[in-house]
Protein backbone atom coordinates (compact mmCIF):
# COMPACT_ATOMS: atom_id res chain seq x y z
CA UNK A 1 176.69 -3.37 -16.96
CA UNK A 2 177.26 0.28 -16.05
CA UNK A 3 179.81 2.21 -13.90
CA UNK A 4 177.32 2.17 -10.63
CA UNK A 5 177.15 -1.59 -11.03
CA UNK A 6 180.84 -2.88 -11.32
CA UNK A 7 181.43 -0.12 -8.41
CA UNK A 8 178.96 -1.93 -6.36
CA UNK A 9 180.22 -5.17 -6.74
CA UNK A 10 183.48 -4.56 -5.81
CA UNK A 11 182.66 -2.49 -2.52
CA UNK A 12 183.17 -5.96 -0.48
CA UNK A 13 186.89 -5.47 -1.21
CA UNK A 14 187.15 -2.32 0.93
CA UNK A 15 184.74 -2.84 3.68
CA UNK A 16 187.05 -3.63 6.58
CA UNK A 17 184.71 -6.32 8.15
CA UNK A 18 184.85 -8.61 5.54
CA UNK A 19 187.67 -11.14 5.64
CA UNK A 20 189.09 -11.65 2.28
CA UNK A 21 190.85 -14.28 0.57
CA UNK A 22 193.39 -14.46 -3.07
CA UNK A 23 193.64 -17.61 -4.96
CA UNK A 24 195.98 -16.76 -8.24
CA UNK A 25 195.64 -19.19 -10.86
CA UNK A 26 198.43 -18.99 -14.27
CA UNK A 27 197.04 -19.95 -17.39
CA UNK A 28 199.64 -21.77 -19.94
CA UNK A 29 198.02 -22.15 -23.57
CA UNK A 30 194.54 -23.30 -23.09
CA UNK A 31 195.14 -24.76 -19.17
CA UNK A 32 195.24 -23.46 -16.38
CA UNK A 33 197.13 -23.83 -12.98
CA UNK A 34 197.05 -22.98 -9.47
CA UNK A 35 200.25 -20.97 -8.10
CA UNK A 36 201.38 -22.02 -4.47
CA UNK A 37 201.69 -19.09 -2.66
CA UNK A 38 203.58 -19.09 0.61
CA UNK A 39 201.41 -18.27 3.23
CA UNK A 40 202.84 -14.82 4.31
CA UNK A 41 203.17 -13.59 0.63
CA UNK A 42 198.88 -13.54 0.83
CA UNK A 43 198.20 -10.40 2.52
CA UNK A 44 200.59 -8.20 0.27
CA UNK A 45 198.98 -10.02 -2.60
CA UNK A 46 195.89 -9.11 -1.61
CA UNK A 47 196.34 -5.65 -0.81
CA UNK A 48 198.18 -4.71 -3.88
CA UNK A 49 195.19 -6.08 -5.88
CA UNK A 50 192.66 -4.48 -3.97
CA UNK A 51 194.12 -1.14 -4.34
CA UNK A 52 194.63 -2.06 -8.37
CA UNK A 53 190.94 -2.66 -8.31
CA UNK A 54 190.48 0.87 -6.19
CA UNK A 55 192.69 2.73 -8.59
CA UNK A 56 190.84 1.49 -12.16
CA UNK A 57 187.57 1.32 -10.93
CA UNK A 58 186.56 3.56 -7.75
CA UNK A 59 189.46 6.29 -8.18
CA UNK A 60 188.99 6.75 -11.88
CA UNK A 61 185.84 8.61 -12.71
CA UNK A 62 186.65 9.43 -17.03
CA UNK A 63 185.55 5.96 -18.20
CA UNK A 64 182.34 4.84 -19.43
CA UNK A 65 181.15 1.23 -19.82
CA UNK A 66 180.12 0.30 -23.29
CA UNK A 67 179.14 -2.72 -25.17
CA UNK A 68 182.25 -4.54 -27.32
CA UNK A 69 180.34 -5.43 -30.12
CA UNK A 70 179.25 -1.76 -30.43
CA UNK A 71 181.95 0.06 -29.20
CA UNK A 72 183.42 2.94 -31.35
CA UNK A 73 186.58 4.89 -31.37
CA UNK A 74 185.67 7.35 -28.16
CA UNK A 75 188.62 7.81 -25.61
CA UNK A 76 188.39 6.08 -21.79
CA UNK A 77 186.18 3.55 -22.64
CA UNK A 78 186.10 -0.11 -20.36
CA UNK A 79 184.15 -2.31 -22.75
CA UNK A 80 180.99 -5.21 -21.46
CA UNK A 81 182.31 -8.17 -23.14
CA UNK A 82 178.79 -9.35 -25.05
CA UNK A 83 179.90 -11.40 -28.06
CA UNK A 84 178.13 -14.83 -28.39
CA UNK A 85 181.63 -16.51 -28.01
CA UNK A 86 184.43 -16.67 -25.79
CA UNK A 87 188.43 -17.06 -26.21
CA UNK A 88 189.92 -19.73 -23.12
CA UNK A 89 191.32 -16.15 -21.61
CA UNK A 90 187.45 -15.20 -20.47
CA UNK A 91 185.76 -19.08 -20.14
CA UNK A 92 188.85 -19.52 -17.55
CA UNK A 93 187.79 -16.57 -16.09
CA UNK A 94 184.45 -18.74 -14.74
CA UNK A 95 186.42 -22.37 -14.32
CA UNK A 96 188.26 -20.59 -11.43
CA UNK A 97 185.64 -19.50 -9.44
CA UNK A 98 185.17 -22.14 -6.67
CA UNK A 99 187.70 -24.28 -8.86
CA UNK A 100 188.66 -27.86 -7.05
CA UNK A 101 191.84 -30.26 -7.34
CA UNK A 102 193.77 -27.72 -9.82
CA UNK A 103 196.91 -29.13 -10.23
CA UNK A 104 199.91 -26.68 -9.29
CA UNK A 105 202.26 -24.89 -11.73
CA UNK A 106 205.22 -26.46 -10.78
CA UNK A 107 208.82 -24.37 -12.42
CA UNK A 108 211.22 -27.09 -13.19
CA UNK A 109 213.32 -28.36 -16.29
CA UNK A 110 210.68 -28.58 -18.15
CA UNK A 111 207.99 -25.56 -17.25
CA UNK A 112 209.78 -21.62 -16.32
CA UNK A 113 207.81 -18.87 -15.49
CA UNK A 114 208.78 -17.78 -18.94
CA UNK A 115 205.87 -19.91 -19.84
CA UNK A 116 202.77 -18.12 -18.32
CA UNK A 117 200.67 -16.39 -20.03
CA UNK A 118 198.69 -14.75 -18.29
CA UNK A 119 197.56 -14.60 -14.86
CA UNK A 120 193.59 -14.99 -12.59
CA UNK A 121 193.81 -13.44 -9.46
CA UNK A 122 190.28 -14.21 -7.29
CA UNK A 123 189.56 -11.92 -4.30
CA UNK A 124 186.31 -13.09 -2.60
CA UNK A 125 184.29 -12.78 0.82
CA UNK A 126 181.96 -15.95 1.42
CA UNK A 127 179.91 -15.76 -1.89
CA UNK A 128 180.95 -12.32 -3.49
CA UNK A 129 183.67 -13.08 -5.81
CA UNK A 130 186.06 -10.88 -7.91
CA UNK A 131 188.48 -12.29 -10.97
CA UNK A 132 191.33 -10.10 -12.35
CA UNK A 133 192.66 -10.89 -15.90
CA UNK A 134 196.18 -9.79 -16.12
CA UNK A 135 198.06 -10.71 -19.15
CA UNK A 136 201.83 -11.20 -18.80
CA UNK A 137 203.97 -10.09 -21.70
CA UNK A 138 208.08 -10.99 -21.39
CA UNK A 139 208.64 -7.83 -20.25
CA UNK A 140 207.32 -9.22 -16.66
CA UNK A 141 209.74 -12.01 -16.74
CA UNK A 142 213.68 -11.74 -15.83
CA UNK A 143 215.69 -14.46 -17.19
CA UNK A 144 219.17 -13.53 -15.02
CA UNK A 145 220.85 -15.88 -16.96
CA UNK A 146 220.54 -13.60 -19.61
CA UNK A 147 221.04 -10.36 -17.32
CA UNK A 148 223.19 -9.59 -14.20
CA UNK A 149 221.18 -8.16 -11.24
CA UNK A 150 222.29 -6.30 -8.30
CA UNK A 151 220.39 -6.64 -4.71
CA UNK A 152 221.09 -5.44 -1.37
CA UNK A 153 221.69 -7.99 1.13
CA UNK A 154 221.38 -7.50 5.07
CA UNK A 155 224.87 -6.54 5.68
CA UNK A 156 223.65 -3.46 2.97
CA UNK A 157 226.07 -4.78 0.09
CA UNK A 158 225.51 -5.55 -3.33
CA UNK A 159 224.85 -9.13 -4.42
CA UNK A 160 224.03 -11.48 -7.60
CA UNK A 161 220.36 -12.24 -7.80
CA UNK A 162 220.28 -16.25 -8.71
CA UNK A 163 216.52 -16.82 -9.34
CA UNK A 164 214.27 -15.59 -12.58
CA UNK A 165 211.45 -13.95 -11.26
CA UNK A 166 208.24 -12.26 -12.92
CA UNK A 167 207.52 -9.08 -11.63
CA UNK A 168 203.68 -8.55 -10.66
CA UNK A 169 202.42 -4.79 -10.26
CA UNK A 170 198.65 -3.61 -9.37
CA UNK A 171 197.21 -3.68 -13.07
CA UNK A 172 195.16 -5.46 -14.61
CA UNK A 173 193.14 -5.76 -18.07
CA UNK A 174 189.86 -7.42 -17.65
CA UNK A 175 187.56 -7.90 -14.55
CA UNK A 176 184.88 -10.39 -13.94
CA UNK A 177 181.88 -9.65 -11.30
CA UNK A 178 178.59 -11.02 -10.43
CA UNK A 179 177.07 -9.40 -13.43
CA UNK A 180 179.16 -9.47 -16.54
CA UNK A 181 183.29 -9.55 -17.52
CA UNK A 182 184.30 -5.75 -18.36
CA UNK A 183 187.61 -5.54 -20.26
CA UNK A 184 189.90 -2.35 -19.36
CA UNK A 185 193.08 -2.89 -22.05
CA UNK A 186 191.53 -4.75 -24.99
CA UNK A 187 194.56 -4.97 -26.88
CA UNK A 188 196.04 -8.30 -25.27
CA UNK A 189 192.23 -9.63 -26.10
CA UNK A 190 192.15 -8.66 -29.40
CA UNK A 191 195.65 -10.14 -30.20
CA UNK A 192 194.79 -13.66 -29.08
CA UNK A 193 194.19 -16.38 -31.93
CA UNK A 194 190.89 -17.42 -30.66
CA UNK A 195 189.68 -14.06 -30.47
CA UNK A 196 190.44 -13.33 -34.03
CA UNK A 197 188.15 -16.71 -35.01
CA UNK A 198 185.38 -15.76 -32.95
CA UNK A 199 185.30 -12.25 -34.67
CA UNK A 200 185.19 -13.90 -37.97
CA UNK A 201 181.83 -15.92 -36.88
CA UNK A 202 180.56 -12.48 -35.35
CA UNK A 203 181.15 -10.58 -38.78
CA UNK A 204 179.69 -13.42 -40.69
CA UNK A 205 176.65 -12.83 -38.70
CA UNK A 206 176.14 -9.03 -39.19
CA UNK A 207 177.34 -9.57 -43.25
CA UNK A 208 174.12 -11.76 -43.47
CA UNK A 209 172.18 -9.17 -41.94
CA UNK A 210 173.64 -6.58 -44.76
CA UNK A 211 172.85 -9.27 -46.99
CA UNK A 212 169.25 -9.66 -45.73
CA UNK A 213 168.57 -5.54 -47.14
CA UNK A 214 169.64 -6.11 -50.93
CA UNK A 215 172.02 -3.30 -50.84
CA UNK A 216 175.42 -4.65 -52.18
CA UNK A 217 175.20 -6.07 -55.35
CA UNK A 218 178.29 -8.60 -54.67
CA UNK A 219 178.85 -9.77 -51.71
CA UNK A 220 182.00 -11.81 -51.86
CA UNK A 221 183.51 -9.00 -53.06
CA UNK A 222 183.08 -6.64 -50.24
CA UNK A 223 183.62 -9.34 -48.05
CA UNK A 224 187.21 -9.09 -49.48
CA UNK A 225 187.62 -5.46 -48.25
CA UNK A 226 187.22 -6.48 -44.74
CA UNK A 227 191.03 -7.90 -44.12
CA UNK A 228 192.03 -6.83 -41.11
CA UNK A 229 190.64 -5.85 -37.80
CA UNK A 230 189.74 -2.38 -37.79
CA UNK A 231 187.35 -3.25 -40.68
CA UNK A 232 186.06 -5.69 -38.78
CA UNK A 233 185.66 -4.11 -35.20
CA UNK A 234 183.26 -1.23 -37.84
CA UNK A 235 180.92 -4.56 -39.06
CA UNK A 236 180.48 -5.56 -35.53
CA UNK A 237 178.55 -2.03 -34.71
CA UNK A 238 175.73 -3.04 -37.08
CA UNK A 239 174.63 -5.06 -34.12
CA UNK A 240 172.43 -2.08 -33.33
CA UNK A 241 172.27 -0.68 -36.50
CA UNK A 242 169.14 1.61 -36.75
CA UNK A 243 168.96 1.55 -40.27
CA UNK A 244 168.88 -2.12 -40.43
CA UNK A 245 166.93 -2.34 -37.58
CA UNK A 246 164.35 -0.32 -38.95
CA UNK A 247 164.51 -1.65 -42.32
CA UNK A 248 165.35 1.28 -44.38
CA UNK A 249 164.96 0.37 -47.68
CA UNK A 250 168.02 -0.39 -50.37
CA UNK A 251 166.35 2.43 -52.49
CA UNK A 252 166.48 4.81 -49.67
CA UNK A 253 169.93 4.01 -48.66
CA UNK A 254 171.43 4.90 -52.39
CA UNK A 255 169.44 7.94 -52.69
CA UNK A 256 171.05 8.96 -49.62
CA UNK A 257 174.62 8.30 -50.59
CA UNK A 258 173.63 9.87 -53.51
CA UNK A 259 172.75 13.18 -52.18
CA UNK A 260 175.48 13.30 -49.86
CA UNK A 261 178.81 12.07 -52.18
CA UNK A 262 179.77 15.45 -52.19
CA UNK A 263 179.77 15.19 -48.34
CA UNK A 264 180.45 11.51 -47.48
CA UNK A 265 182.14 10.48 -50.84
CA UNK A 266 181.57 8.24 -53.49
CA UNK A 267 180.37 5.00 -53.58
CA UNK A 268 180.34 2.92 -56.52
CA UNK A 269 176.28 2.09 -58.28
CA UNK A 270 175.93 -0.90 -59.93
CA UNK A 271 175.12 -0.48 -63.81
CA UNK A 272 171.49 -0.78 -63.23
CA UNK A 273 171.73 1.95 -60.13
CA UNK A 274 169.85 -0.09 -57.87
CA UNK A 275 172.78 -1.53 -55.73
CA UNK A 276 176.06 -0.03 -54.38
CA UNK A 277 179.45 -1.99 -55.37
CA UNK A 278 181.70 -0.64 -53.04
CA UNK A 279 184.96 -0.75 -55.11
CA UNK A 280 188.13 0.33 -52.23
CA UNK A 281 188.48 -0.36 -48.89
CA UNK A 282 187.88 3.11 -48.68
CA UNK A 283 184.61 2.61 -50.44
CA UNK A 284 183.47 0.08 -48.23
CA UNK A 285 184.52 2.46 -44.64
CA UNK A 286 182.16 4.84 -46.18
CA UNK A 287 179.42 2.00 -46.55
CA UNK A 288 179.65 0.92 -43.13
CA UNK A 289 179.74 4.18 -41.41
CA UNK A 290 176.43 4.63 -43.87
CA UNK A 291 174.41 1.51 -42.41
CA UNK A 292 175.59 2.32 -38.97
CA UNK A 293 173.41 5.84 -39.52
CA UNK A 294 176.90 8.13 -38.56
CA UNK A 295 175.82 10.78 -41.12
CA UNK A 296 173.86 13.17 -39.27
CA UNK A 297 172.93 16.37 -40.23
CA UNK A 298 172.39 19.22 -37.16
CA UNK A 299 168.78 20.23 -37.50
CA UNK A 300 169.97 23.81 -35.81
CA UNK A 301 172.25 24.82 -38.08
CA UNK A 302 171.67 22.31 -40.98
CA UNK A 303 175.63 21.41 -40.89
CA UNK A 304 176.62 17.71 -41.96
CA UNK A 305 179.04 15.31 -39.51
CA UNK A 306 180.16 12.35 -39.30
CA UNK A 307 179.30 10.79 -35.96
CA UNK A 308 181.16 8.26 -34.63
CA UNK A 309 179.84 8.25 -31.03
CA UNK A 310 176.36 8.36 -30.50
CA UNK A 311 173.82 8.43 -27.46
CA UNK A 312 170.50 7.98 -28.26
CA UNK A 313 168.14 10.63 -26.59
């Protein structure tokens, strides 16, 4: 997925011509429901979405579109979500497309709006079909039993609003088109219990590749370095590592580190000097930034730096 892509694919949405329709679906826990939206509320719906979609996508020209499971820490990035797995926030983002029979989120005693998590908004024409992802914090919900609110009425005085109510503005975090699910705020994503699990299998995968060079000389060890998700998010790069890729050698890798711990900093050897036994979490940063190749050295002015963001020529 690129930018040229996801702007195609939404084009439908502002081509006058083209009837369009909004089905918005609220997802509580792990189900999801349809909202029943009067009739007339439809085409204000629809427009403020539309021009959401306009504003992120078409009016914005500073992002790029990277993959997640490589992504690194450069500014205005939308991320292509390409891990293996998926949390219920992006498999519901497929159930609703075309979805049948849903049954309606009724508020009553027992269910508030309080209770939403986060909503699916679908905008479609015939076949072509756009889902918006917008998370709902409590922020977007007004209890007015717990706060007194003021609205004009027709007569132009002030009155009690009786009714909670969850405000809905034009923005949205992820986006699903014909070609892929692009996330624009990956925070709500990222803080979601089944996303934490499915990063844990993903890291498990690219540790075995580490494991597969000979390089660490215990494993369980370094495994207990990466804690949290920042750590994490930095094992998920070697995806594309080159130097894995390519199979640079263990021997090749020390000697490097070697060279350069005057530059990079220190790793821990192993006794023997044939393995590196990354002893600090800031030990094992350096390590990872080392097998995803982000020590480069300028060949035009033979200067040393550290990387981060990288485009292949």
């Amino acid at each position: 997925m690129n930018k040229v892509t996801l702007r195609n694919e939404v084009q439908f949405l502002f081509d006058d011509t083209k009837k369009k329709s909004i089905d918005v679906y609220a997802l509580v826990g792990d189900t999801y429901y349809k909202l029943d939206l009067l009739p007339d509320s439809r085409p204000d719906l629809l427009t403020l979405f539309i021009g959401g979609v306009k504003k992120s996508i078409l009016d914005n020209d500073k992002y790029v579109i990277r993959p997640y499971s490589t992504s690194d820490e450069r500014k205005n990035c939308y991320y292509e979500y390409d891990l293996t797995e998926s949390p219920a926030e992006i498999q519901t983002m497929s159930k609703v497309v075309g979805a049948q029979d849903v049954e309606p989120y009724r508020v009553d005693e027992f269910s508030t709006l309080n209770d939403i998590d986060a909503l699916y908004i679908v905008l479609s024409h015939q076949n072509e079909v756009v889902v918006l992802y917008k998370n709902i914090s409590h922020l977007d919900f007004v209890d007015v039993h717990q706060r007194f609110l003021l609205i004009k009425n027709s007569d132009h005085q002030l009155t009690k609003l009786d009714k909670d109510y969850l405000r809905i503005s034009s923005t949205f975090h992820m986006i699903r088109t014909a070609s892929g699910i692009v996330i624009l705020d990956i925070t709500p994503l990222e803080k979601s219990t089944g996303f934490d699990q499915i990063i844990k299998n993903e890291v498990d995968t690219r540790i075995e590749d580490i494991n597969s060079i000979g390089l660490i000389e215990n494993m369980d060890s370094f495994k207990g370095y990466l804690d949290n998700l920042s750590s994490r998010k930095a094992l998920l790069q070697l995806k594309n590592s080159q130097v894995i890729k390519k199979k640079v050698s263990a021997a090749d890798i020390i000697k490097f580190a070697v060279d350069k711990k005057d530059v990079i900093g220190k790793i821990q050897l192993s006794d023997d000097k044939t393995k590196l036994s990354p002893s600090s979490k800031n030990q094992t940063k350096i390590l990872l930034k080392l097998l995803n190749d982000d020590f480069v050295i300028s060949e035009l002015t033979k200067s040393d730096y550290d990387a981060i963001a990288k485009d292949k020529l």
